[in-house]
Protein backbone atom coordinates (compact mmCIF):
# COMPACT_ATOMS: atom_id res chain seq x y z
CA UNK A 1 -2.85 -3.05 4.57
CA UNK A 2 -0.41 -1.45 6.08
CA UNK A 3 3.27 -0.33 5.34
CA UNK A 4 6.28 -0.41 7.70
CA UNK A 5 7.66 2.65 5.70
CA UNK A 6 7.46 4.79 2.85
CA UNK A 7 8.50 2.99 -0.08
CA UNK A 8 9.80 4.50 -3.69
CA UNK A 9 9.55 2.95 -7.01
CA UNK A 10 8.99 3.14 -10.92
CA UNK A 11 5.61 3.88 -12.99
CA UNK A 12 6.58 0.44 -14.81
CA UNK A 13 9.77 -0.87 -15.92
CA UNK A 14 12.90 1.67 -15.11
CA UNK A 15 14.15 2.65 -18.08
CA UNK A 16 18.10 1.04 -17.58
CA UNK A 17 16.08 -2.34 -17.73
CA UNK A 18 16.38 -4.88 -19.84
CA UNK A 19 13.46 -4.64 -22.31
CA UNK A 20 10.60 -6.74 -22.84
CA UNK A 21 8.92 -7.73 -19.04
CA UNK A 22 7.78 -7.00 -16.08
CA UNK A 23 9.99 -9.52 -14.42
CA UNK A 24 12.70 -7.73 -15.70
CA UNK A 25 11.69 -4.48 -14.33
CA UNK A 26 10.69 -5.83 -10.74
CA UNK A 27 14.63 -6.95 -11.17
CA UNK A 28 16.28 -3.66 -11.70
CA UNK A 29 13.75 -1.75 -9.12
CA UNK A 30 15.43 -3.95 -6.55
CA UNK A 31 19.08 -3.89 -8.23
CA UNK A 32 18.75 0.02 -8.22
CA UNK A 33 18.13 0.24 -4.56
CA UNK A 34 14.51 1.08 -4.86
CA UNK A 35 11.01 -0.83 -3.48
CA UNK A 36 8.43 -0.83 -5.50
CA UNK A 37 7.16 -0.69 -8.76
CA UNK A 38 3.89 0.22 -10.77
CA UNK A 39 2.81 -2.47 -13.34
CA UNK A 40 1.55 0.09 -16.36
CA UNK A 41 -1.54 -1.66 -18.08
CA UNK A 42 -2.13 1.83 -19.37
CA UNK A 43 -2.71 0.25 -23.09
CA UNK A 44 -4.70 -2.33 -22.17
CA UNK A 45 -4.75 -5.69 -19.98
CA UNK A 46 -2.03 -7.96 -21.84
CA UNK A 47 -0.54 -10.33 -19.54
CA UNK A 48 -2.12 -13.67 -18.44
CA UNK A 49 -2.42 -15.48 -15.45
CA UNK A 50 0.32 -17.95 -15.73
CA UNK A 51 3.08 -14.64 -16.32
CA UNK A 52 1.01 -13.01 -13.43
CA UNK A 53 2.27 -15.83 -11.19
CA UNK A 54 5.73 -15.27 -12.58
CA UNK A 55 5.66 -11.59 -11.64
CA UNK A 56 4.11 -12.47 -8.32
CA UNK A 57 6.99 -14.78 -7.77
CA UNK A 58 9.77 -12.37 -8.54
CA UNK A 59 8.45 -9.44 -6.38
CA UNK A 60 8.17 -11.68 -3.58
CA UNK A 61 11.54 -13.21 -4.05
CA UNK A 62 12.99 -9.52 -4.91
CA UNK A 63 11.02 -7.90 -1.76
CA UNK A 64 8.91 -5.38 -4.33
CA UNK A 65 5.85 -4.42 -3.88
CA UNK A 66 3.70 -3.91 -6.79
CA UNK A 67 0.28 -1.41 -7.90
CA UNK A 68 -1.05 -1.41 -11.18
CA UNK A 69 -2.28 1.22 -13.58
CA UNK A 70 -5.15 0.33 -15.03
CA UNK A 71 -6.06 1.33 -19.04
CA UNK A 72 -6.17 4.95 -19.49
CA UNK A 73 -9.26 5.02 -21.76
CA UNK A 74 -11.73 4.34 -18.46
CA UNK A 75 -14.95 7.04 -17.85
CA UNK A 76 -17.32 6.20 -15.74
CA UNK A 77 -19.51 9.04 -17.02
CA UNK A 78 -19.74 8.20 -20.42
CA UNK A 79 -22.97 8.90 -22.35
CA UNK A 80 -22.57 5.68 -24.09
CA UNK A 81 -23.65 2.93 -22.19
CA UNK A 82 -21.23 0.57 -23.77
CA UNK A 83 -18.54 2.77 -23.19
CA UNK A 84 -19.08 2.50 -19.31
CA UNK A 85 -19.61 -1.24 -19.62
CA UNK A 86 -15.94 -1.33 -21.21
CA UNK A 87 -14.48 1.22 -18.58
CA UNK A 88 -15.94 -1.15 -15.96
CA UNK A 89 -14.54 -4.41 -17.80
CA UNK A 90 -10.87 -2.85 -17.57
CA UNK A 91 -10.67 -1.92 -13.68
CA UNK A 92 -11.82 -5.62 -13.16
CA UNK A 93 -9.17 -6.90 -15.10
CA UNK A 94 -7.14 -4.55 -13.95
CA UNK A 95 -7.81 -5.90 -10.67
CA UNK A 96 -7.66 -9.70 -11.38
CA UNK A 97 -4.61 -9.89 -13.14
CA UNK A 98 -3.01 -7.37 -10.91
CA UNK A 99 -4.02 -9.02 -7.80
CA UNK A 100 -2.29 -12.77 -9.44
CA UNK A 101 0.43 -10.30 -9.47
CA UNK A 102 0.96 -9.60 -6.11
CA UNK A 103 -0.51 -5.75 -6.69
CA UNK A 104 -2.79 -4.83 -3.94
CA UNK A 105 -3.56 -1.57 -5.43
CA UNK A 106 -5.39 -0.40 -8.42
CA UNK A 107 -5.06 3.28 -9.92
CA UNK A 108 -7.05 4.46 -12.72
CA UNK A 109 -9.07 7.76 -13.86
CA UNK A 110 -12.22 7.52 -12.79
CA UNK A 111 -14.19 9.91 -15.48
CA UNK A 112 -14.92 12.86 -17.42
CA UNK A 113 -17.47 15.70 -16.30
CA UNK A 114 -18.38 16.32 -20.13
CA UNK A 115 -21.21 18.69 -19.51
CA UNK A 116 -22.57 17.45 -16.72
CA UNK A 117 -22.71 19.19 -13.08
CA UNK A 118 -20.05 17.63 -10.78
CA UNK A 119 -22.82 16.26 -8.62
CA UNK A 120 -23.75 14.77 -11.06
CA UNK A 121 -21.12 12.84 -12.15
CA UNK A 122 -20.12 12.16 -8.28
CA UNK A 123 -23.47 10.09 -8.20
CA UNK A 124 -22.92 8.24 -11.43
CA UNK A 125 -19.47 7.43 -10.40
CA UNK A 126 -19.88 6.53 -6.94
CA UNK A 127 -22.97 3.92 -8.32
CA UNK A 128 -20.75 2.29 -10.88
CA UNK A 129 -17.92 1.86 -8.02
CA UNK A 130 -20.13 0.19 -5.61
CA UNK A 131 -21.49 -1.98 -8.27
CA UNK A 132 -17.69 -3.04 -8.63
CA UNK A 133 -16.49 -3.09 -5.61
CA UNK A 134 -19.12 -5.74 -4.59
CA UNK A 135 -18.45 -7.99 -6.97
CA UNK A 136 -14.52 -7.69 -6.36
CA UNK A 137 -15.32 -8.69 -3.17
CA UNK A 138 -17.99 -11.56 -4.19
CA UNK A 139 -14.41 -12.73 -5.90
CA UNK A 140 -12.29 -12.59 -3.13
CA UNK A 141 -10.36 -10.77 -5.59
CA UNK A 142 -7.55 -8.59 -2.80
CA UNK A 143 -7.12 -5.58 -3.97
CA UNK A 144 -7.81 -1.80 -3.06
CA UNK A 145 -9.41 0.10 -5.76
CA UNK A 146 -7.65 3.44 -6.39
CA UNK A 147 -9.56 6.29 -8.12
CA UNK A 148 -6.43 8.73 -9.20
CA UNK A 149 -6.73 13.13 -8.59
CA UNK A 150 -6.81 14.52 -12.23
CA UNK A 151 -4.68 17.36 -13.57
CA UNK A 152 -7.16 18.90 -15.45
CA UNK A 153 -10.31 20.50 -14.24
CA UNK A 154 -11.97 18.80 -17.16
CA UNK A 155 -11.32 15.06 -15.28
CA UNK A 156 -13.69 14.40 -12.26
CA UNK A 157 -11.27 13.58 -9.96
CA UNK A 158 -9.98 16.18 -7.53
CA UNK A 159 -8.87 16.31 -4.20
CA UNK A 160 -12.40 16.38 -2.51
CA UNK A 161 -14.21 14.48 -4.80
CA UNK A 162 -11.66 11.83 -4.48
CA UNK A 163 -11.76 11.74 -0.56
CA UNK A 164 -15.28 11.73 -0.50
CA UNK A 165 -15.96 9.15 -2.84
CA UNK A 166 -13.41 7.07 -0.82
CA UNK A 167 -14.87 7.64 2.62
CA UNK A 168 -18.33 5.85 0.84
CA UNK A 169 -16.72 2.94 -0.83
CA UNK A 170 -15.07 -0.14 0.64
CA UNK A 171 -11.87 -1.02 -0.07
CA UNK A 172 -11.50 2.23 -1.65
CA UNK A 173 -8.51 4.78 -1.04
CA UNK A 174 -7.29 7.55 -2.87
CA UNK A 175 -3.90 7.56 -5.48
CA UNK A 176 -3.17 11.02 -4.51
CA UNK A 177 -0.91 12.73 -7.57
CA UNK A 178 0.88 15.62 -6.27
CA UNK A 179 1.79 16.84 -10.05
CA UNK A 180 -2.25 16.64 -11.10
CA UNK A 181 -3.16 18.67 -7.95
CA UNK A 182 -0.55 21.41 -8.47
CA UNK A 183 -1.23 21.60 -12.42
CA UNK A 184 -5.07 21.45 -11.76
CA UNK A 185 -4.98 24.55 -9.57
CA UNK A 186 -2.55 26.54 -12.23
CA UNK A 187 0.36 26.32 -10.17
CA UNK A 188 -1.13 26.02 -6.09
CA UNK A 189 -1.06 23.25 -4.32
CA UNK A 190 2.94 23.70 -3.99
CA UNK A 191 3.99 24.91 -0.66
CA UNK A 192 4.91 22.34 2.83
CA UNK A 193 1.30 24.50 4.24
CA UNK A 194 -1.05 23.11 0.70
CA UNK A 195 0.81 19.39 1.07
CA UNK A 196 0.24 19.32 4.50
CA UNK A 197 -3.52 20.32 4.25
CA UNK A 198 -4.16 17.55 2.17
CA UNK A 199 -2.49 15.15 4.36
CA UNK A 200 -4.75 16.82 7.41
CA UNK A 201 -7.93 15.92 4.82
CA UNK A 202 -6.83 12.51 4.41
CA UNK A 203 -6.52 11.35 7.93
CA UNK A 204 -9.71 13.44 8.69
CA UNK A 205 -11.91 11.99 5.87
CA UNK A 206 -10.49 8.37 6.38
CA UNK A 207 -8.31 8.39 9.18
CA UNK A 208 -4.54 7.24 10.21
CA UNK A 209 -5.17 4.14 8.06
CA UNK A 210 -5.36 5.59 4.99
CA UNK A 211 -2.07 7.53 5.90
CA UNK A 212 -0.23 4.35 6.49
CA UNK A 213 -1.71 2.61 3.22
CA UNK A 214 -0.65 5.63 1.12
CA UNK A 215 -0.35 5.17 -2.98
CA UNK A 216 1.26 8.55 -4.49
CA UNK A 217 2.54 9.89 -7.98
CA UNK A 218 5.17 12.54 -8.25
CA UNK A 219 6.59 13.92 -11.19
CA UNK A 220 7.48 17.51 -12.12
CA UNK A 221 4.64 18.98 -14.56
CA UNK A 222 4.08 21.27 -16.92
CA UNK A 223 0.37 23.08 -17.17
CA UNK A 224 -1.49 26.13 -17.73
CA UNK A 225 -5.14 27.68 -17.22
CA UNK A 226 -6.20 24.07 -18.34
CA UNK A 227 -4.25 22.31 -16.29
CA UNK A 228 -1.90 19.25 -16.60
CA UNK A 229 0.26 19.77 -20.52
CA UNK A 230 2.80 16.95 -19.53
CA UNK A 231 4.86 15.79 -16.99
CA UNK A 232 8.41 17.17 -16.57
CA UNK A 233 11.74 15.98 -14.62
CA UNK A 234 11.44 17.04 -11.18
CA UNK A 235 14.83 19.40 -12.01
CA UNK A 236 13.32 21.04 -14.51
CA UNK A 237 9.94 21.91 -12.60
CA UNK A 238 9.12 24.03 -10.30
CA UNK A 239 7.15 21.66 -8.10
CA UNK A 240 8.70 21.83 -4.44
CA UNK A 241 9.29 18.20 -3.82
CA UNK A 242 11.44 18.67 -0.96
CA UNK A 243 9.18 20.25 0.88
CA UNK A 244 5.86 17.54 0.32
CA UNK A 245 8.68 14.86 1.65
CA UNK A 246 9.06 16.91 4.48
CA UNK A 247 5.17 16.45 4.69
CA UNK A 248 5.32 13.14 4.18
CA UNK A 249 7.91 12.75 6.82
CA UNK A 250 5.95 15.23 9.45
CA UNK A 251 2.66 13.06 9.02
CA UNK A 252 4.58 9.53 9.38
CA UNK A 253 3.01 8.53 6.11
CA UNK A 254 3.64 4.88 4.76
CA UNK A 255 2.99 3.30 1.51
CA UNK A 256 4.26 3.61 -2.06
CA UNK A 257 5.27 6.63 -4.10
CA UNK A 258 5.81 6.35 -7.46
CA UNK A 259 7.95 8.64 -10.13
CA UNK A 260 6.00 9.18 -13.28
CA UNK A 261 8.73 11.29 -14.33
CA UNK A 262 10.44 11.00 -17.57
CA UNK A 263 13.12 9.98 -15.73
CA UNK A 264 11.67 7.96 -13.77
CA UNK A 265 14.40 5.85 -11.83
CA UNK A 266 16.06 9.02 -11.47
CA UNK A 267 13.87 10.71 -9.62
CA UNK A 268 12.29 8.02 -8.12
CA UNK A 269 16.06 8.02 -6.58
CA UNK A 270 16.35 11.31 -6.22
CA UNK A 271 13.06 11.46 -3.65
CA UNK A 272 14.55 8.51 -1.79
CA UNK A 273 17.77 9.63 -1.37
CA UNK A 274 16.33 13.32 -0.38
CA UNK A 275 13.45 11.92 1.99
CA UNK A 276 16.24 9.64 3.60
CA UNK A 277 18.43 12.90 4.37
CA UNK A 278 15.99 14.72 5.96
């Protein structure tokens, strides 16, 4: 897929919604000016088919497009057999549901190293994806899986590992968090030269596509030696947002970004209004 233009949205409902749906959030994301929104299934896959089709409807009426988070509690490289069985049970419904919905992409946290060398886990992960990503496809379930950089050094998941694992996989691209990268290297990862390089390693690894079909968190963040505490209003961070939308504007890139702020119509605002001024 690819986007006519960069596109900025919600990590689920803004908060000046109405509560109690995701129809109701899709609403406001289009009454506040914005494009697209991420459907949070960060608790667990709740919603059915049938108010799938009514979210599907109301983005497409609306002229939002949707991603979904998938559960938090997902690792790929659990010791537990059962455990990876589960993890693999909610990216597929993650990806079902979500793709009733209208949501051709799916983010989620691939894993934990626990004690084992990154190789390691690379291999484990990479098996359990493929594994997926065929039957996804057996389904002709549409969707784009999304393994998400981690903010901690802890979380398999950064910048490399994430390309390279994409560049193997169909229907695999990257949700590239800009806060996780900057609070997994203890404050780099924060200057127009770093956001550019990982644009560079994008297009190199899996070319102008993938810069055109982009899927991006920003947030401010707050972190330390072990990475990512917890995510911060962009005003009150010190991450240099300006400068990664002049990045984003350099490199042409298309797709969705999403504010996982705690604010996060505001900012998600805030970086359209900015990128559109520059």
């Amino acid at each position: 897929m690819k986007h006519k233009e960069l596109l900025f949205g919600t990590a689920g409902a803004p908060y000046s919604s109405a509560k109690g749906t995701t129809v109701k959030g899709i609403r406001r994301v289009k009454e506040l000016g914005l494009g697209c929104m991420e459907i949070e299934f960060v608790r667990g896959v709740k919603m059915g088919a049938n108010s799938a089709m009514d979210v599907q409807r109301t983005a497409t009426s609306q002229n939002v497009a949707l991603s979904v988070h998938a559960p938090y509690y997902i690792n790929l490289n659990s010791s537990e057999p059962e455990k990876i069985d589960a993890s693999i049970k909610r990216i597929y419904d993650s990806a079902f549901i979500g793709s009733i919905c209208g949501a051709r992409s799916i983010v989620f946290h691939p894993a934990y190293y626990q004690k084992d060398k990154p190789e390691d886990v690379f291999s484990r992960v990479l098996g359990k994806l493929q594994e997926l990503t065929t039957r996804i496809a057996e389904e002709s379930i549409d969707t784009v899986l999304r393994p998400e950089t981690t903010g901690k050094p802890t979380q398999f998941g950064s910048l490399d590992e994430t390309l390279s694992m994409c560049s193997q996989l169909e229907k695999v691209l990257p949700c590239i968090d800009f806060a996780h990268l900057h609070a997994r290297s203890n404050g780099k990862e924060n200057s127009y030269e770093e956001f550019t390089n990982v644009l560079e390693k994008v297009e190199n690894m899996l070319g102008r596509e993938a810069l055109e079909n982009m899927h991006v968190h920003i947030s401010g963040i707050e972190y330390g030696p072990k990475g990512e505490k917890n995510h911060l209003k962009l005003d009150e961070s010190d991450l240099r947002y300006m400068e990664l939308l002049q990045a984003f504007k350099d490199f042409r890139a298309k797709g969705l970004v999403i504010s996982e702020s705690p604010d996060n119509e505001g900012d998600a605002l805030l970086l359209k209004r900015t990128y559109e001024g520059i």
